[in-house]
C-alpha atoms as a PDB file:
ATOM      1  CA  UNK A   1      14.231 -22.876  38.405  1.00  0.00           C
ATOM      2  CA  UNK A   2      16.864 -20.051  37.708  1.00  0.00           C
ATOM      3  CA  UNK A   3      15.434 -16.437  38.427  1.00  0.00           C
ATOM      4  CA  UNK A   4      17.224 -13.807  36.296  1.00  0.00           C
ATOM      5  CA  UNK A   5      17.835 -10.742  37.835  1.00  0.00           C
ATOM      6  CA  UNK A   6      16.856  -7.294  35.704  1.00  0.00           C
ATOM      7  CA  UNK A   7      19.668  -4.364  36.533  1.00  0.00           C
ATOM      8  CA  UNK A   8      17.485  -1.468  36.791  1.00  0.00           C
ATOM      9  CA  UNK A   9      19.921   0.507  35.057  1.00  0.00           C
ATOM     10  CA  UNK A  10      19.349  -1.628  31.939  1.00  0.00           C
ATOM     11  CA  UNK A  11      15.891  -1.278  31.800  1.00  0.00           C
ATOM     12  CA  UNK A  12      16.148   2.783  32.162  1.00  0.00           C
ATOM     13  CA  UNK A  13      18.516   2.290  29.213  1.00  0.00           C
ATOM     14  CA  UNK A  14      16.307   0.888  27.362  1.00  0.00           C
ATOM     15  CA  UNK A  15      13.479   2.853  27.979  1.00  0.00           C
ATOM     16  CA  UNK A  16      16.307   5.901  26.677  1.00  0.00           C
ATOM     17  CA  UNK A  17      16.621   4.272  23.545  1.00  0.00           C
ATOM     18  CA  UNK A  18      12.934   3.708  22.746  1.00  0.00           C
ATOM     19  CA  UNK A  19      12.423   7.272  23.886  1.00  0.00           C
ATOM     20  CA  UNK A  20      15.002   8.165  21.563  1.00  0.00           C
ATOM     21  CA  UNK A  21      13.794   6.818  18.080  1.00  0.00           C
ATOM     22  CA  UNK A  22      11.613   9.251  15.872  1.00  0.00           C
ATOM     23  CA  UNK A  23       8.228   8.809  16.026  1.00  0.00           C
ATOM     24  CA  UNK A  24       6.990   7.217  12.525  1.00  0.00           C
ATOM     25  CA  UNK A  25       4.273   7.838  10.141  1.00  0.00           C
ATOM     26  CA  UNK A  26       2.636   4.748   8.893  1.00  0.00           C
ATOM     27  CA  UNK A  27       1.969   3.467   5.221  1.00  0.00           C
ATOM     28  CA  UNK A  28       0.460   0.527   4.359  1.00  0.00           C
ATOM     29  CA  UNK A  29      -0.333  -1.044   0.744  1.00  0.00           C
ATOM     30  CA  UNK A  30      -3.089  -3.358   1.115  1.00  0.00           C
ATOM     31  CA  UNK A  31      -3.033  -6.548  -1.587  1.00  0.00           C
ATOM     32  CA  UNK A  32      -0.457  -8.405  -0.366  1.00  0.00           C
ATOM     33  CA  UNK A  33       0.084  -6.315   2.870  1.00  0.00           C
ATOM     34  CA  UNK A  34      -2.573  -6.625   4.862  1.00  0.00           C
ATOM     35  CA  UNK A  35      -4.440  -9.132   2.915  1.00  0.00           C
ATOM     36  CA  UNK A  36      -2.750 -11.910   1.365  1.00  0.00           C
ATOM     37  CA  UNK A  37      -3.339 -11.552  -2.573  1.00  0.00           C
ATOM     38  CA  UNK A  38      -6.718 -13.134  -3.739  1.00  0.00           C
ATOM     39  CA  UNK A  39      -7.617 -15.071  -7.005  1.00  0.00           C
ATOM     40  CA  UNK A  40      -9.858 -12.225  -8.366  1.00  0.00           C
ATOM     41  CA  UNK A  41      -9.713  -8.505  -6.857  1.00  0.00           C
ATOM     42  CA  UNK A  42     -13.379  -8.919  -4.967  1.00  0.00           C
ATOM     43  CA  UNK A  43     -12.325 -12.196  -3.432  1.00  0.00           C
ATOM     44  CA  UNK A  44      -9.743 -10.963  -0.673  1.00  0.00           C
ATOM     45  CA  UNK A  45     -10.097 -11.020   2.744  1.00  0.00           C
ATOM     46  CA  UNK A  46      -9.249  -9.010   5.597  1.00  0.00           C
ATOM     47  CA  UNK A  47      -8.563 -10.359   9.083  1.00  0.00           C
ATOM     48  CA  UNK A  48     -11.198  -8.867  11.326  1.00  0.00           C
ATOM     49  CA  UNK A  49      -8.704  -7.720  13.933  1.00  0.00           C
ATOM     50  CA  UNK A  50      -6.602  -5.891  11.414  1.00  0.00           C
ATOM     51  CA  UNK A  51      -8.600  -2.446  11.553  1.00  0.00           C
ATOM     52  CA  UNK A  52      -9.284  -2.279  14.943  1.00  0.00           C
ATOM     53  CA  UNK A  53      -5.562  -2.503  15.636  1.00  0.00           C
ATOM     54  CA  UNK A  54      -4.794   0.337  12.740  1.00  0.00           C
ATOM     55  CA  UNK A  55      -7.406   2.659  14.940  1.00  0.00           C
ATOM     56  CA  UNK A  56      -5.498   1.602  18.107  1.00  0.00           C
ATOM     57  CA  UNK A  57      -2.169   2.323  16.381  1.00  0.00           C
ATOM     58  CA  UNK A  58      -3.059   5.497  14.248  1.00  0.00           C
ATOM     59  CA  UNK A  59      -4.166   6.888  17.790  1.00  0.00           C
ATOM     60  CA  UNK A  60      -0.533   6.124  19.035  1.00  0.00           C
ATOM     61  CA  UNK A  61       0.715   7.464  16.462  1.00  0.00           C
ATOM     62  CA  UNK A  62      -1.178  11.021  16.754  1.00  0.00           C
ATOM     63  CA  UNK A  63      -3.296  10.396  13.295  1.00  0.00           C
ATOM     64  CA  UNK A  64      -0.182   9.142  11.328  1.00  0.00           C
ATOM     65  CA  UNK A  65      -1.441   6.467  10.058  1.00  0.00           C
ATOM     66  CA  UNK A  66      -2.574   6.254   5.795  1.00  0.00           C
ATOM     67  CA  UNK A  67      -2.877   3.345   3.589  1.00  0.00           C
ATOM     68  CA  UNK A  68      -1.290   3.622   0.271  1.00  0.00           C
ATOM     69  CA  UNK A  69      -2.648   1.733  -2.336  1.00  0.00           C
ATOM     70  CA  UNK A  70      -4.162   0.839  -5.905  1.00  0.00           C
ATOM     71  CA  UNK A  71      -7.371   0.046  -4.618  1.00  0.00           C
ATOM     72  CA  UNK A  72     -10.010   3.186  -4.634  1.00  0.00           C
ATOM     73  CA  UNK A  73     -11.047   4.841  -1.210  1.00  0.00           C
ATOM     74  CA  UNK A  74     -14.481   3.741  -1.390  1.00  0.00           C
ATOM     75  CA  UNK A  75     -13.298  -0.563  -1.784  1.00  0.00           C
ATOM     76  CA  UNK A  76     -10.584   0.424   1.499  1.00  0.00           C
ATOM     77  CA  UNK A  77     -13.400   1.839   3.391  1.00  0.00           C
ATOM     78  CA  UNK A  78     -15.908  -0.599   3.224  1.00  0.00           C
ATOM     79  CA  UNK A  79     -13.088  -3.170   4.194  1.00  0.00           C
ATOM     80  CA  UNK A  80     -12.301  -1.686   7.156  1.00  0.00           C
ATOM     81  CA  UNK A  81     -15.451  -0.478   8.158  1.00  0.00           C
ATOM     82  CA  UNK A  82     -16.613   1.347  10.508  1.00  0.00           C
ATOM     83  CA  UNK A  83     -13.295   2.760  10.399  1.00  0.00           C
ATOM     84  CA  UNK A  84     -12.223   5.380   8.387  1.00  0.00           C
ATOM     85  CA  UNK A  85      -8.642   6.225   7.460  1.00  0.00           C
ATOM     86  CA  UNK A  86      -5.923   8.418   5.727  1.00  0.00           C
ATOM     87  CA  UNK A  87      -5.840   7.185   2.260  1.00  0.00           C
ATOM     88  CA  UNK A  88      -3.965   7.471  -0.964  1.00  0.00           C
ATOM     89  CA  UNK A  89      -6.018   5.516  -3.588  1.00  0.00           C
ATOM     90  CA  UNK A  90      -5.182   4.397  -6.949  1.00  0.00           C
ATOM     91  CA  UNK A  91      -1.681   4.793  -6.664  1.00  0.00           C
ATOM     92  CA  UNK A  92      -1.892   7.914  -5.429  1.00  0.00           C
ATOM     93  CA  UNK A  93      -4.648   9.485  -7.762  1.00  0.00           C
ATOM     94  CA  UNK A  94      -6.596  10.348  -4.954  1.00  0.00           C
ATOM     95  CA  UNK A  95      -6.000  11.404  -1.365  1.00  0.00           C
ATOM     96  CA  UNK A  96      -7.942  12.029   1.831  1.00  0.00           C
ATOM     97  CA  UNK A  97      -6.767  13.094   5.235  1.00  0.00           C
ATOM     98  CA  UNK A  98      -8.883  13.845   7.893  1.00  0.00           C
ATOM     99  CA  UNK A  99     -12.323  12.825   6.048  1.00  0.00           C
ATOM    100  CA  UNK A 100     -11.889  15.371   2.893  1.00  0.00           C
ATOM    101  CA  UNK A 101     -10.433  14.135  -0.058  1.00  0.00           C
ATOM    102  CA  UNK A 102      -7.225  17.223  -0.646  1.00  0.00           C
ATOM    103  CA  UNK A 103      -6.072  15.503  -4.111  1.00  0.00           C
ATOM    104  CA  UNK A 104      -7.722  13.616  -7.332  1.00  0.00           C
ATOM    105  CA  UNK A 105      -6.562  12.977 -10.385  1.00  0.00           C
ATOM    106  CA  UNK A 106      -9.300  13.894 -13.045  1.00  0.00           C
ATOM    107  CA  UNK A 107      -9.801  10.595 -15.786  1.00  0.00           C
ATOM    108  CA  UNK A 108      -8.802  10.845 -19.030  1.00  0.00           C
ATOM    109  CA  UNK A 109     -11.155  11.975 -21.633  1.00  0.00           C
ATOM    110  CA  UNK A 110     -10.721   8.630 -24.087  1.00  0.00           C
ATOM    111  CA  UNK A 111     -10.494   6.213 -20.898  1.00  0.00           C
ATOM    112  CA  UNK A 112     -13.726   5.072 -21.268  1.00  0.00           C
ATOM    113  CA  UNK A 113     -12.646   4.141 -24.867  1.00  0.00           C
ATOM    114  CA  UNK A 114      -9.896   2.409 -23.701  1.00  0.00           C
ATOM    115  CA  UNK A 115     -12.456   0.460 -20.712  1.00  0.00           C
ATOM    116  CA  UNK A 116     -14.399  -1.177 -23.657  1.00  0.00           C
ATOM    117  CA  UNK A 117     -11.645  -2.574 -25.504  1.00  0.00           C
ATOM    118  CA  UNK A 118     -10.067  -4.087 -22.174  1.00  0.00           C
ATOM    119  CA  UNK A 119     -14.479  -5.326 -21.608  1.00  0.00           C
ATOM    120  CA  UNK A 120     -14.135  -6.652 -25.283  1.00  0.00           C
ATOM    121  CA  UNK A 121     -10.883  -8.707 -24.604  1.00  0.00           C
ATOM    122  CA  UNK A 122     -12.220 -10.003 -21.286  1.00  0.00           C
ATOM    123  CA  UNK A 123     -15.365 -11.260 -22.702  1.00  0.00           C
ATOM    124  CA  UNK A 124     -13.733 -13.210 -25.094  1.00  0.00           C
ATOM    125  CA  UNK A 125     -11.375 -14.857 -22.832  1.00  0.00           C
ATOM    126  CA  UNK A 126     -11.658 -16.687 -19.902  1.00  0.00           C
ATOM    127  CA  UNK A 127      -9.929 -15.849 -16.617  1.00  0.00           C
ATOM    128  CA  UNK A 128      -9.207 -12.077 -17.841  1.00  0.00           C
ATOM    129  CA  UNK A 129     -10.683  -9.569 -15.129  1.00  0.00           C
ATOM    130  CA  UNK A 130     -11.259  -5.661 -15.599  1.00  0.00           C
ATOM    131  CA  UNK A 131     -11.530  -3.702 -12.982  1.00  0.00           C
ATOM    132  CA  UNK A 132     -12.649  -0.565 -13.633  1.00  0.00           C
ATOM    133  CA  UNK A 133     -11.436   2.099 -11.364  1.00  0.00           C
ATOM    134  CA  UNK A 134     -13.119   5.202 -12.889  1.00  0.00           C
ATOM    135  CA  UNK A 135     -10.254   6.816 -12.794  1.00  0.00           C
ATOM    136  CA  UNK A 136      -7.975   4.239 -13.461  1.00  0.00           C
ATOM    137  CA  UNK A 137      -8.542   0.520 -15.482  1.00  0.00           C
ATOM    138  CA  UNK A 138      -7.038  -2.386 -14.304  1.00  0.00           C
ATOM    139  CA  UNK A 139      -6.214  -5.653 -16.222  1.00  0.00           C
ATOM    140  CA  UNK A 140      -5.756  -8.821 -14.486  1.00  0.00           C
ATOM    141  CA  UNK A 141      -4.664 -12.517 -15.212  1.00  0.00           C
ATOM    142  CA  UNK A 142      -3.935 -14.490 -12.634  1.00  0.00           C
ATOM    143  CA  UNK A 143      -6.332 -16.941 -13.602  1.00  0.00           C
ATOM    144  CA  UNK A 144      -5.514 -17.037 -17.170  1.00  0.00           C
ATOM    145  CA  UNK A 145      -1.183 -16.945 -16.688  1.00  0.00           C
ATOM    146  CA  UNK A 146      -1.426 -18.118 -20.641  1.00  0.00           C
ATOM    147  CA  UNK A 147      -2.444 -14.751 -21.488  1.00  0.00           C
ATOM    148  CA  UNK A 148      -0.182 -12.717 -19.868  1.00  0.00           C
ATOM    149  CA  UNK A 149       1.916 -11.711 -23.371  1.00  0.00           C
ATOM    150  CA  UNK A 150      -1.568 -10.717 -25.216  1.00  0.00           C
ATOM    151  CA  UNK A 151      -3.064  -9.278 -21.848  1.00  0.00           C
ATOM    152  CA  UNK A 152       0.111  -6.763 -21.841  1.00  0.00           C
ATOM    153  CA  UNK A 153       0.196  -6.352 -25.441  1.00  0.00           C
ATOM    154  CA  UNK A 154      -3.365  -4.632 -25.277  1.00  0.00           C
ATOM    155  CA  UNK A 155      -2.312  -2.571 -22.552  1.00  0.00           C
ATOM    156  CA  UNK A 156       0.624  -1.376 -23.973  1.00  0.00           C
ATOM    157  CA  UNK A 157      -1.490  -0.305 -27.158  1.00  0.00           C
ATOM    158  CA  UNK A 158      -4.025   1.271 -24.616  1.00  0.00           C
ATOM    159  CA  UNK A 159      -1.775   3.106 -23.194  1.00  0.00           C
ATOM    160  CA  UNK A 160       0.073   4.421 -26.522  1.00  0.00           C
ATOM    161  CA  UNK A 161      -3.342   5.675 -27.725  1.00  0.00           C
ATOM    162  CA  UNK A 162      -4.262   7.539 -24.031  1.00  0.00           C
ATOM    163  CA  UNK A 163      -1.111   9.536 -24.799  1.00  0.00           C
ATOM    164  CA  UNK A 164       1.429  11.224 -22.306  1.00  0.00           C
ATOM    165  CA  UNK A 165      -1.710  11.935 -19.598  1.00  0.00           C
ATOM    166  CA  UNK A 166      -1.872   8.183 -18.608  1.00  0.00           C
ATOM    167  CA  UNK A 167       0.729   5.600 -17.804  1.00  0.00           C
ATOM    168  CA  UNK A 168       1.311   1.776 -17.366  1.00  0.00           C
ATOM    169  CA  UNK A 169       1.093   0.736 -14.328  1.00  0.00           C
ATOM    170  CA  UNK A 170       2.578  -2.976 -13.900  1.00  0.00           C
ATOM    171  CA  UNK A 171       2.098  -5.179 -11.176  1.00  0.00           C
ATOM    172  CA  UNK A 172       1.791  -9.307 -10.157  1.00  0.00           C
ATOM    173  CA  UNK A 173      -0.640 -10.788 -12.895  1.00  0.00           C
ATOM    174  CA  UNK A 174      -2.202  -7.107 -13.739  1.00  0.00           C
ATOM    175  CA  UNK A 175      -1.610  -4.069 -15.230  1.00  0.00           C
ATOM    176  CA  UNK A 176      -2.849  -0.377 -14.973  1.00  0.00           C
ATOM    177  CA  UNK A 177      -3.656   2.239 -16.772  1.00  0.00           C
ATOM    178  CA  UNK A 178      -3.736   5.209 -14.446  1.00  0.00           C
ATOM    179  CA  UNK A 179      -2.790   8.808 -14.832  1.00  0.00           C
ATOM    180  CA  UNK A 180       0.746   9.574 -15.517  1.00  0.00           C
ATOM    181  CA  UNK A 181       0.920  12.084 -12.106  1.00  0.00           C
ATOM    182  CA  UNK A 182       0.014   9.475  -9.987  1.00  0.00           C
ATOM    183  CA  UNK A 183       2.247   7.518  -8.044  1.00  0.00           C
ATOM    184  CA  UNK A 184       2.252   6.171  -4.424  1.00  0.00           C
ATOM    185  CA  UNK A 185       6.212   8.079  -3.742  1.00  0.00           C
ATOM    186  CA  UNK A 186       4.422  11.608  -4.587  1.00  0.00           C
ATOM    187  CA  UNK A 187       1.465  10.203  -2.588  1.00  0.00           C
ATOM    188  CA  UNK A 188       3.667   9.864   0.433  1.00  0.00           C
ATOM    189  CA  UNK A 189       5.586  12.725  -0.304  1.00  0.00           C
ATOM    190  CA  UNK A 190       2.462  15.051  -0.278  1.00  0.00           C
ATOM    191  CA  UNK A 191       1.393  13.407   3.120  1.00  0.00           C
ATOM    192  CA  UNK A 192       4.180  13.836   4.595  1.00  0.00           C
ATOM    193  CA  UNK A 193       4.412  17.457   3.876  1.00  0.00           C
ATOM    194  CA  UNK A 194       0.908  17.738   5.723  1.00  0.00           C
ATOM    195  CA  UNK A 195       0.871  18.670   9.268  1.00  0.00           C
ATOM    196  CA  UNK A 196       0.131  15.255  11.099  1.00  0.00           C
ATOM    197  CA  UNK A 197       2.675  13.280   9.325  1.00  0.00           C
ATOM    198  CA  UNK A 198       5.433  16.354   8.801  1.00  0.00           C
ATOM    199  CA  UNK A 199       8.503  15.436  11.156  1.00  0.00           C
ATOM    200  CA  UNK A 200       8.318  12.052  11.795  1.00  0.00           C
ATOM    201  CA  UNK A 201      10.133   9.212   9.968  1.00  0.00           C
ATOM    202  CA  UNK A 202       8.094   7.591   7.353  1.00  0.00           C
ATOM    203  CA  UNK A 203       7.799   3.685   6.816  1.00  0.00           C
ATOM    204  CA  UNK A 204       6.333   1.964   4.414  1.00  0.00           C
ATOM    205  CA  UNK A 205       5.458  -1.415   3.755  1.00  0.00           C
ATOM    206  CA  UNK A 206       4.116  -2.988   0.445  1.00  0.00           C
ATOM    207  CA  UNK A 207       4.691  -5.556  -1.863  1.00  0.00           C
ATOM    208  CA  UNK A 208       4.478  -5.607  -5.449  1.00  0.00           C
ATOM    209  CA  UNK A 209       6.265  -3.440  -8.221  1.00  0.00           C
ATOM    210  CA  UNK A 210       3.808  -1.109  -8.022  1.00  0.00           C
ATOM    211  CA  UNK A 211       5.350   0.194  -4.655  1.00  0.00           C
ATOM    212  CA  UNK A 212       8.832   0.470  -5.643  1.00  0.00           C
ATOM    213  CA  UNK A 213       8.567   4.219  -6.169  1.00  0.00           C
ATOM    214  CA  UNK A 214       7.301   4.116  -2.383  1.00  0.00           C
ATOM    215  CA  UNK A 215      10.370   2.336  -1.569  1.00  0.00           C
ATOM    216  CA  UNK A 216      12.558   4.954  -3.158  1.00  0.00           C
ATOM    217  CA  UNK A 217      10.919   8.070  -1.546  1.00  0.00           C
ATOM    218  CA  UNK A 218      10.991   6.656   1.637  1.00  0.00           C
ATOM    219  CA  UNK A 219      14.189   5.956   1.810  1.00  0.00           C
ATOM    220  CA  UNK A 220      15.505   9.419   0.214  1.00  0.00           C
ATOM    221  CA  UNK A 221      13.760  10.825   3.402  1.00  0.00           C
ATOM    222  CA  UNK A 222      16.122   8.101   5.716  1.00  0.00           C
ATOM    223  CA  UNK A 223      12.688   6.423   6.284  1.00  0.00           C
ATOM    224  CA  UNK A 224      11.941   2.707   6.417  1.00  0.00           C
ATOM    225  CA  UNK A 225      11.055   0.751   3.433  1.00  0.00           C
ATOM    226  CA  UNK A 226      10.032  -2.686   3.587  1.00  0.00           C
ATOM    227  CA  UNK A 227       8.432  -5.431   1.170  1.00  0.00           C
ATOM    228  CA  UNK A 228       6.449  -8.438   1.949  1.00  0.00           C
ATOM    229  CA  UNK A 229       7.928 -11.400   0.306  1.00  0.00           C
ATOM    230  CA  UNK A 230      11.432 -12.667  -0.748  1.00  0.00           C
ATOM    231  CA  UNK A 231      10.867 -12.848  -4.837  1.00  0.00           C
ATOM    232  CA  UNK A 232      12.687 -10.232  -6.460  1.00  0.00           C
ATOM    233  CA  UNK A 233      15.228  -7.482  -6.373  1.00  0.00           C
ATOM    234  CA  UNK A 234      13.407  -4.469  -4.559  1.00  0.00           C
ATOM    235  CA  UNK A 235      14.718  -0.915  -3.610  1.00  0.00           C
ATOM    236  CA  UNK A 236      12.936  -2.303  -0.323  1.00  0.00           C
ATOM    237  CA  UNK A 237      15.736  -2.341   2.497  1.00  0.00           C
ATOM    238  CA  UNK A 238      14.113  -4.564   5.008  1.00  0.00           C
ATOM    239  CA  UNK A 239      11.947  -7.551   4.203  1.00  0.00           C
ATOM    240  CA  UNK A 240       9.039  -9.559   5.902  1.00  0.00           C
ATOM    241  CA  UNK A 241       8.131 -12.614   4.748  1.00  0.00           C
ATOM    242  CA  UNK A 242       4.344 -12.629   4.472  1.00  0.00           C
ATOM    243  CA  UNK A 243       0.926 -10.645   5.507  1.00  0.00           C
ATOM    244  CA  UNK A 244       0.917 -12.973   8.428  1.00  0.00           C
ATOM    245  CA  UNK A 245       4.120 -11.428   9.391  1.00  0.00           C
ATOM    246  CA  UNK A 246       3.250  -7.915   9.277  1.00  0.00           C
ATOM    247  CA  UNK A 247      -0.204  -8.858  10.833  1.00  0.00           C
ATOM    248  CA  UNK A 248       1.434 -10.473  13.819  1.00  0.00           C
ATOM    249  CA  UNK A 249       3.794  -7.233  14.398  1.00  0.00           C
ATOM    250  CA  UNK A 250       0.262  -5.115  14.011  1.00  0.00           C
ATOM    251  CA  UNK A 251      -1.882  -7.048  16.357  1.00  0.00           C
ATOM    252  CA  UNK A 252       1.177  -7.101  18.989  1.00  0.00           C
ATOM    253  CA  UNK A 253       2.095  -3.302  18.490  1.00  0.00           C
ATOM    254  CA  UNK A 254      -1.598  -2.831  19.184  1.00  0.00           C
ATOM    255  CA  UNK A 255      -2.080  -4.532  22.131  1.00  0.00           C
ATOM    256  CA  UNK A 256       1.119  -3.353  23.471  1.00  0.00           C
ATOM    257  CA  UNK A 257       0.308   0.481  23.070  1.00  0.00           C
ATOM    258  CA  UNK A 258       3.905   1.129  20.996  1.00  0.00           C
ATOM    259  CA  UNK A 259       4.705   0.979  17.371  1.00  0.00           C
ATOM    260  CA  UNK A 260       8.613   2.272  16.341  1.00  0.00           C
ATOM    261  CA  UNK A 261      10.773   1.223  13.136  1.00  0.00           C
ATOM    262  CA  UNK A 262      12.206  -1.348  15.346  1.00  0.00           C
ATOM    263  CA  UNK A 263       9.269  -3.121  15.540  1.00  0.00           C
ATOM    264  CA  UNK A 264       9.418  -4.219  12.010  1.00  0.00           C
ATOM    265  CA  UNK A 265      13.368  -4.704  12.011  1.00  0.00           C
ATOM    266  CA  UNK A 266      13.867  -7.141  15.207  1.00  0.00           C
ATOM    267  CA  UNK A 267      14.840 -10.432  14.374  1.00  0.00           C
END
């Protein structure tokens, strides 16, 4: 058996470097992040490891640790029960940090209009799913891909009638109508502006066209942007290749006691 020896001068070098590297703030999108995405919204799934591990790592972190996502804060908080985190939900429409909710997004008078039309549609065909966000509406098709032309079409026509307060949200087999201020970039931009997560270098890690303007703030604040799968063109500039992925980096960053950018960026 060969023993390799470890100069000692290495490993202080390489404790330098570590020492060195900004400490981040964490975001995390959810569908397709943390939870691979799911037939029908209520039908995902979330590793039962996964939110112990965010506790472990937001406390590593010093509390700078949110999720960013379309889903509202009440759906994210019964998943990861009994924990409770930083959240940006519905794209950013709301926002809580330390327990209080500092941001919402007020619902469009005429959205509940636009709710029953979406109700009508679904009801007459099958595999069409509304989720209905209260402050937001969601669309979905992913188990009726035929409709995806006439499922758009009504949003579209939705969202003309809404007016310039709402916009069209687009993501993998769904769209969105949610208000035209909310977005998850501002979302991160208004956490990081916040004293816990002021200072440190953001990353953020999604997956869908819906974070793509999370992609672009991050990176105009030389942050780390990174999207789970290898479909499409993406202002992401690192990739993973799958929930799995990111899960395995979690549960290991966890365990170890250290999370840094490099931990999503080693090959």
């Amino acid at each position: 058996m060969m023993t390799t020896l470890i100069d000692p001068e290495t490993v202080h070098h390489n404790d330098d470097i570590a020492a060195a590297q900004p400490q981040i703030a964490l975001f995390l999108d959810f569908d397709g992040t943390l939870v691979e995405i799911a037939p029908s919204p209520e039908d995902v799934r979330l590793d039962r490891r996964v939110a112990p591990a965010l506790e472990a790592l937001r406390t590593g972190l010093g509390g700078a640790l949110a999720l960013v996502s379309g889903r509202p804060i009440a759906f994210l908080d019964e998943m990861l029960t009994p924990h409770s985190f930083d959240i940006a939900g519905l794209h950013g429409a709301q926002i809580r940090v330390d327990g209080e909710i500092r941001s919402q997004s007020d619902a469009p008078e005429n959205m509940r209009e636009a709710l029953r039309d979406l109700v009508r549609f679904a009801n007459s065909h099958v595999g069409i799913i509304v989720e209905d966000k209260r402050i937001s509406a969601a669309l979905h098709w992913r188990l009726a891909p035929e409709l995806k032309d006439e499922a758009l079409d009504l949003m579209r026509q939705a969202a003309a009638k809404l007016g310039p307060g709402v916009r069209l949200q687009e993501g993998k087999s769904v769209a969105e109508l949610v208000p035209a201020s909310a977005s998850k970039g501002s979302a991160i931009a208004w956490l990081m502006a916040t004293p816990t997560y002021a200072g440190r270098r953001p990353v953020f890690i999604g997956d869908d066209i819906t974070d793509e303007d999370g992609f672009e703030a991050v990176n105009a604040m030389g942050g780390l942007s990174i999207r789970i799968g290898e479909d499409r063109e993406s202002h992401a500039l690192h990739r993973l290749a799958s929930p799995t992925a990111l899960r395995h980096i979690l549960l290991e960053a966890a365990e170890g006691g250290s999370l840094t950018a490099s931990s999503f960026t080693r090959d």
